[in-house]
Protein backbone atom coordinates (compact mmCIF):
# COMPACT_ATOMS: atom_id res chain seq x y z
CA UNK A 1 -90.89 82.87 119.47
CA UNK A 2 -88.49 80.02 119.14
CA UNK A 3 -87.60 80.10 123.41
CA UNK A 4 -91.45 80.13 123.88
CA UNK A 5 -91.56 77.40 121.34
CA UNK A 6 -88.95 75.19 123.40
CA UNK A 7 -90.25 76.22 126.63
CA UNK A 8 -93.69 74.45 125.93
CA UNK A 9 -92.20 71.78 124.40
CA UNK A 10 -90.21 70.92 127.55
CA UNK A 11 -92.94 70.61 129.51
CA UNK A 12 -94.88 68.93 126.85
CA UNK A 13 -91.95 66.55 126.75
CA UNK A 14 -91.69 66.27 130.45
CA UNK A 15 -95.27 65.31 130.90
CA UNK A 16 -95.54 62.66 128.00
CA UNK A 17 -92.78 60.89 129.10
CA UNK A 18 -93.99 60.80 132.95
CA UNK A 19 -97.27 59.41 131.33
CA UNK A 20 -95.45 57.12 129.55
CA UNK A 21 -93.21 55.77 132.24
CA UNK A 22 -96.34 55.46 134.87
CA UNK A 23 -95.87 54.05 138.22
CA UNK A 24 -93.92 50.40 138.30
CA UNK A 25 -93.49 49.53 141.16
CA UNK A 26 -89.16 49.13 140.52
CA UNK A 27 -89.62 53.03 140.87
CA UNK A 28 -91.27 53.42 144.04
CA UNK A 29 -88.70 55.01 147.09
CA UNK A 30 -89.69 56.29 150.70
CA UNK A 31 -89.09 59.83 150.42
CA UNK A 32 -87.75 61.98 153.55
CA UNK A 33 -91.22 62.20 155.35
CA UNK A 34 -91.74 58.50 154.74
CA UNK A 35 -94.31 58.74 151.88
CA UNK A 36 -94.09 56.78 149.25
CA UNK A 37 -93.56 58.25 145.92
CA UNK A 38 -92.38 57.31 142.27
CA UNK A 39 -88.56 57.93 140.55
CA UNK A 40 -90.28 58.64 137.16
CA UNK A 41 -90.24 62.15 137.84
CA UNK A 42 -86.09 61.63 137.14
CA UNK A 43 -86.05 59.20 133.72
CA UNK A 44 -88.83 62.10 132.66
CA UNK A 45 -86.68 64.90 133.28
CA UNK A 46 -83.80 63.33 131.86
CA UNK A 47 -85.07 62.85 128.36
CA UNK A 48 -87.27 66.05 128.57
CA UNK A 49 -84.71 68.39 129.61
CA UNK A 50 -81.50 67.00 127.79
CA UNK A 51 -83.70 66.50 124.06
CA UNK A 52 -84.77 70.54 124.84
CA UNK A 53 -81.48 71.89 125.86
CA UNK A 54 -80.59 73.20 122.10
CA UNK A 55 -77.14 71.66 121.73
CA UNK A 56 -75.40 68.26 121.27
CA UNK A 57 -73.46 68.96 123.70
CA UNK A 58 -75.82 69.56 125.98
CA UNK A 59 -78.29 66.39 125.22
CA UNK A 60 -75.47 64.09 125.19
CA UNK A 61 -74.15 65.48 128.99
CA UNK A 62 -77.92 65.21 130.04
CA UNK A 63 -78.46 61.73 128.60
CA UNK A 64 -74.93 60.46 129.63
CA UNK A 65 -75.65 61.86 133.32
CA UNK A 66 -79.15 61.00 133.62
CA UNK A 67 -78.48 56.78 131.84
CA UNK A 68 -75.78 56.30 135.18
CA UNK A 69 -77.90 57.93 137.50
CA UNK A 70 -80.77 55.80 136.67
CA UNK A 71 -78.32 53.10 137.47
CA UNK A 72 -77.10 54.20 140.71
CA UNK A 73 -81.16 55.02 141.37
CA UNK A 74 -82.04 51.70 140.96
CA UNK A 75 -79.07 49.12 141.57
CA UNK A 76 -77.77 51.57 144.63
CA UNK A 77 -80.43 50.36 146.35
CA UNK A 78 -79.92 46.70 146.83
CA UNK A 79 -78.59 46.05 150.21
CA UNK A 80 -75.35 45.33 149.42
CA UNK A 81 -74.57 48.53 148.04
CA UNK A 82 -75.43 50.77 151.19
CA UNK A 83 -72.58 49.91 153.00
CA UNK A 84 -70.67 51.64 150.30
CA UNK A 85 -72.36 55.36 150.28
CA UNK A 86 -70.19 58.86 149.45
CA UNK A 87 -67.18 59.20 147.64
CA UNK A 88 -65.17 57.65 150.39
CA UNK A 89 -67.35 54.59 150.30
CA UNK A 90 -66.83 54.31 146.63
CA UNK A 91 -63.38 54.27 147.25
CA UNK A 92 -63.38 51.82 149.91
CA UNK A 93 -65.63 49.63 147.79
CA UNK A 94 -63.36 49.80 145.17
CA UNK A 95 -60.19 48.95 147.64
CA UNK A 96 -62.12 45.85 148.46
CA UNK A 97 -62.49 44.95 144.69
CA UNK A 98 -65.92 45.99 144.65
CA UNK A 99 -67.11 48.22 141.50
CA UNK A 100 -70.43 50.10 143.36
CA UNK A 101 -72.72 51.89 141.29
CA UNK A 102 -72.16 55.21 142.55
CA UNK A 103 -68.22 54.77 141.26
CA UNK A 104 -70.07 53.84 138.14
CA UNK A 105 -72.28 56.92 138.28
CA UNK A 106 -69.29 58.66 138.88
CA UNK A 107 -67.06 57.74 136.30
CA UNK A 108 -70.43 57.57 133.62
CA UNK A 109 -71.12 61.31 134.33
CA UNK A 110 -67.30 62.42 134.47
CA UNK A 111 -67.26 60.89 130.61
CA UNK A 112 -70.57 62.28 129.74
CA UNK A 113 -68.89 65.97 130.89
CA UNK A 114 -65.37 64.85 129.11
CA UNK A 115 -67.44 64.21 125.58
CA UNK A 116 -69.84 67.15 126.05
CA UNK A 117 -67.40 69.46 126.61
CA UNK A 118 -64.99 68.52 123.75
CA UNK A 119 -68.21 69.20 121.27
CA UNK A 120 -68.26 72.21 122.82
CA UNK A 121 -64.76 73.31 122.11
CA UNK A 122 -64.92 71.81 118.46
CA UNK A 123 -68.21 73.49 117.43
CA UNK A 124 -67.05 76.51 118.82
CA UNK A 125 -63.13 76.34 117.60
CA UNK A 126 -62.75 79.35 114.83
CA UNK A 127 -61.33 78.07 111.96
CA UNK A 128 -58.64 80.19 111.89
CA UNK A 129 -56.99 77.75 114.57
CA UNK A 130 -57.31 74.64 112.42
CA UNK A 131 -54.64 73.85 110.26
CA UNK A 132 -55.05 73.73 106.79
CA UNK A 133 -55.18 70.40 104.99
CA UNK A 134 -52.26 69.59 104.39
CA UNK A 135 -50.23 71.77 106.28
CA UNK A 136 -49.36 69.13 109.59
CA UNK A 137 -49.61 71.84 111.88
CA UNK A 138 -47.09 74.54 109.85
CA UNK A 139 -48.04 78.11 109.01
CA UNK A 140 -46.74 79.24 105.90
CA UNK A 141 -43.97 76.52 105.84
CA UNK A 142 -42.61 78.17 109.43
CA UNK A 143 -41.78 75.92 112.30
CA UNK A 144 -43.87 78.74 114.15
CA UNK A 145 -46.75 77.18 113.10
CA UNK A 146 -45.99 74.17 115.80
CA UNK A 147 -45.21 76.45 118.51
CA UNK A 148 -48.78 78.61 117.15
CA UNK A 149 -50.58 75.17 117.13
CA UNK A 150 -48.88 73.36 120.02
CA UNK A 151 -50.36 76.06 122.26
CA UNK A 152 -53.79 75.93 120.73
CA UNK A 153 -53.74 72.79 121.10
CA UNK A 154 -52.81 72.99 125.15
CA UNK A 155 -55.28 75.85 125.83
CA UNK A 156 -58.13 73.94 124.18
CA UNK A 157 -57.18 70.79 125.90
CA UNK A 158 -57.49 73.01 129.30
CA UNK A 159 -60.64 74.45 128.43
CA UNK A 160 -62.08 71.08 127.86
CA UNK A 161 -60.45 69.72 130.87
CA UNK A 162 -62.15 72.98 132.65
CA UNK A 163 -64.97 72.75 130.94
CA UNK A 164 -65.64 68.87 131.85
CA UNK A 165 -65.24 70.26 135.53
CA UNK A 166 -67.95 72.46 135.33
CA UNK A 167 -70.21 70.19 133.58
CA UNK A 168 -69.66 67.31 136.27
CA UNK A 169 -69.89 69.70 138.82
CA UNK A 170 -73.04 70.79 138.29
CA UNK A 171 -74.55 67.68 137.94
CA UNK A 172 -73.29 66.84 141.54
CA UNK A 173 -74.32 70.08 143.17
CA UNK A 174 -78.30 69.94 141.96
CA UNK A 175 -77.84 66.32 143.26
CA UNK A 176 -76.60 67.04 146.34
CA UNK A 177 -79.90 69.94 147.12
CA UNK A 178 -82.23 67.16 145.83
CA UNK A 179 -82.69 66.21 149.93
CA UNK A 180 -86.59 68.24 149.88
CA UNK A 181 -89.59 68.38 147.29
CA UNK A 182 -89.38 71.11 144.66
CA UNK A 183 -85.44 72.53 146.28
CA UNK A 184 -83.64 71.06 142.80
CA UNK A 185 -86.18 71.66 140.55
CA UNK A 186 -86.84 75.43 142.24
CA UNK A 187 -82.97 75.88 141.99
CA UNK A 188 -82.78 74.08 137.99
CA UNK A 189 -85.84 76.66 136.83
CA UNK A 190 -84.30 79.53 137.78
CA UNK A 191 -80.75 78.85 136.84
CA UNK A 192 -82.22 77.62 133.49
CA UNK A 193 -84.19 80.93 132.90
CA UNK A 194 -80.86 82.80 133.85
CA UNK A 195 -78.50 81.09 131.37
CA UNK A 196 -81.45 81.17 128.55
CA UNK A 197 -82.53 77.44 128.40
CA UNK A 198 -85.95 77.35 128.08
CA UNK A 199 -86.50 73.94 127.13
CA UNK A 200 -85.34 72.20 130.62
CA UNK A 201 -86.72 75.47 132.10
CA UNK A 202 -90.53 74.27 130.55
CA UNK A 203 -89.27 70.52 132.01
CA UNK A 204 -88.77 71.01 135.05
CA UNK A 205 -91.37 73.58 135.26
CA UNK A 206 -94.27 71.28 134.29
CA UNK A 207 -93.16 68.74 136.57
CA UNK A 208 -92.42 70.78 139.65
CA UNK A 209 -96.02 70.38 141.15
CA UNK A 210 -96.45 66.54 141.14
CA UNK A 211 -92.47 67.10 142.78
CA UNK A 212 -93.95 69.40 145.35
CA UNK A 213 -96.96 67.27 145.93
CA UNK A 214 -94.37 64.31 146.72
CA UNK A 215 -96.10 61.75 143.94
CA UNK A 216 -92.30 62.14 142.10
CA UNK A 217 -88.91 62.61 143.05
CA UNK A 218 -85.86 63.23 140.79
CA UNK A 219 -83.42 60.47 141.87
CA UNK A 220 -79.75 60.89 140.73
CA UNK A 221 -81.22 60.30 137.62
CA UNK A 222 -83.23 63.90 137.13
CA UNK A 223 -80.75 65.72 138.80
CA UNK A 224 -77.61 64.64 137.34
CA UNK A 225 -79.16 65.41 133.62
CA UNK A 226 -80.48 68.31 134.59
CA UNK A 227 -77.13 69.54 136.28
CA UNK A 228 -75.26 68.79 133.53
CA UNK A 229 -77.45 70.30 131.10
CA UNK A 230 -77.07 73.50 132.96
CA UNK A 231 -73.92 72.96 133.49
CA UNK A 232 -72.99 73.04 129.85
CA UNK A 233 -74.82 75.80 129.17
CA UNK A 234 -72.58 77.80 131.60
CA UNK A 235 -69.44 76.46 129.56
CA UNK A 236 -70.89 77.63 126.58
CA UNK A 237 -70.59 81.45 127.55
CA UNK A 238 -66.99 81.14 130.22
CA UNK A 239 -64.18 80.81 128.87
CA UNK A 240 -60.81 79.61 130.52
CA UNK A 241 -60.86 82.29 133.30
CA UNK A 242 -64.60 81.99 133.61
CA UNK A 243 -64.96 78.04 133.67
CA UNK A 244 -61.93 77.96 135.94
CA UNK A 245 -63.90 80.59 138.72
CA UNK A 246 -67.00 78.29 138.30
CA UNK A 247 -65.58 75.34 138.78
CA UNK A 248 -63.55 76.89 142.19
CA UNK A 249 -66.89 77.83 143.19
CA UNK A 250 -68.51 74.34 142.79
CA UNK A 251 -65.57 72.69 144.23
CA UNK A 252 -65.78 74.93 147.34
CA UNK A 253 -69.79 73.93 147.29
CA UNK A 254 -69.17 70.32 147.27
CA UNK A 255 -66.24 70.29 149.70
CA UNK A 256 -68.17 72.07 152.09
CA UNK A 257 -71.14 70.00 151.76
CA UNK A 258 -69.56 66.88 153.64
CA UNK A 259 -69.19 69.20 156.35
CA UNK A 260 -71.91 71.01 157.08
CA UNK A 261 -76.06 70.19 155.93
CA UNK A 262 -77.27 72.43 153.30
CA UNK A 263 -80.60 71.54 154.20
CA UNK A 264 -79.94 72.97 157.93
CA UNK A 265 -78.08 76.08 156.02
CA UNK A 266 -81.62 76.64 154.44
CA UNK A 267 -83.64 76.48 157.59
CA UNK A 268 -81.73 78.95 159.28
CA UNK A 269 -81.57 81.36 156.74
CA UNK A 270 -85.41 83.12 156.40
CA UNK A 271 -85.19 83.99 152.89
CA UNK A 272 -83.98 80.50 151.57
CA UNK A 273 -86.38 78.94 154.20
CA UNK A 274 -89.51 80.45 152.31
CA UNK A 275 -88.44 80.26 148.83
CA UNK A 276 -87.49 76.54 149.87
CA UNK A 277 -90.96 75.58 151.29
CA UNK A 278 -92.75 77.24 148.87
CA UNK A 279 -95.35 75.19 147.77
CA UNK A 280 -94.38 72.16 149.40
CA UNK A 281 -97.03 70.00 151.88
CA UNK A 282 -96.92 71.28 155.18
CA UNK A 283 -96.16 68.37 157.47
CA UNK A 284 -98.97 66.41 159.08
């Protein structure tokens, strides 16, 4: 009862704040087919998905991602910022004493992983690891307890280290298949329904038609928040050998994608190709 209960109040959520964002004109982008359509669909998604997600730590990753996304979205588009596009821009923008916003949107979502994940590893730290008060880090008056404690204390910093990883890094991957209508949203559903978050599952959901029918798009700003909303949900069941796989695997993902077009990967696979074009417009 309580998943169907989030589930329709993530797509109740999504929709109310679409309505209540509209269609200003700040928001409007050409999409890839030329059309013109709105970013609300991202602020929506943002808020919808992160408020939904069941955890702290997951509406303060979403929030944190989405609030520099919506920056990049809208300041990355001034002309003097698309000289400076991809990390190697950033960096060259930075060389030239130039702050871009996608360095900004970098560094804002690597902090919004870095907090999310530390709530993770606090709510979730047994207290049989935390000293007791008092006790500055001894156990029973033994100078074991600082060798007990000083490696606590290193393994949690290296799951939180791991576990910012795999937050960030799944904020960039759904941003990186948000090229087509429907591909990140197709991709956040089901990954949402597989790690058991219904609430961004109901968000992006409900707004996956008006994404299909190309009167929204997601922007850094959906995708990053709902990436890292997902993204902490998959650090809340790995641990250090888990988190450290997943975030191999998403560092693989991302280092292959400046070589070679996921969107051409899709096209020539037949399964992908379908589940990708799925309800999209056919083109005119």
């Amino acid at each position: 009862m309580k998943k169907l209960v989030l589930l329709g109040l993530g797509a109740l959520a999504a929709q109310a704040a679409l309505k209540a964002i509209g269609t200003p004109k700040d928001l409007e982008r050409t999409n890839f087919r030329g059309s013109t359509v709105s970013l609300a669909g991202g602020p929506a998604l943002a808020v919808s998905a992160s408020l939904t997600a069941g955890s702290v730590a997951g509406a303060v990753a979403g929030l944190g991602s989405g609030a520099v996304g919506f920056y990049d979205d809208i300041v990355g588009s001034r002309p003097e910022e698309k000289a400076y596009k991809g990390f190697k821009g950033h960096l060259r923008g930075l060389q030239e004493g130039r702050v871009t916003s996608g360095l900004v949107k970098i560094a804002g979502v690597g902090l919004s992983a870095l907090a999310a994940s530390a709530l993770l590893s606090a709510s979730g730290r047994p207290a049989s690891a935390r000293p007791a008060s008092g006790q500055s880090a001894r156990v029973n008056g033994s100078a074991d307890g600082e060798s007990h404690f000083g490696k606590s204390g290193r393994k949690r910093a290296l799951e939180i280290a791991l576990g910012a990883g795999v937050i960030a890094g799944s904020a960039n991957l759904l941003n990186l298949l948000d090229l087509r209508p429907g591909r990140a949203l197709k991709t956040g559903l089901l990954a949402a329904g597989a790690l058991g978050q219904p609430g961004p599952a109901g968000a992006a959901g409900a707004l996956l038609p008006q994404d299909l029918d190309e009167e929204i798009m997601l922007g850094d700003t959906g995708a990053n928040a709902l990436g890292a909303v997902l993204g902490v949900a998959v650090a809340q069941k790995t641990g250090l050998l888990g988190r450290a796989a997943v975030l191999a695997g998403l560092t693989v993902l991302t280092l292959a994608s400046e070589k070679v077009s996921f969107t051409k990967v899709i096209e020539k696979t037949p399964v992908l190709r379908e589940a990708d074009a799925w309800g999209r417009r056919s083109a005119k």
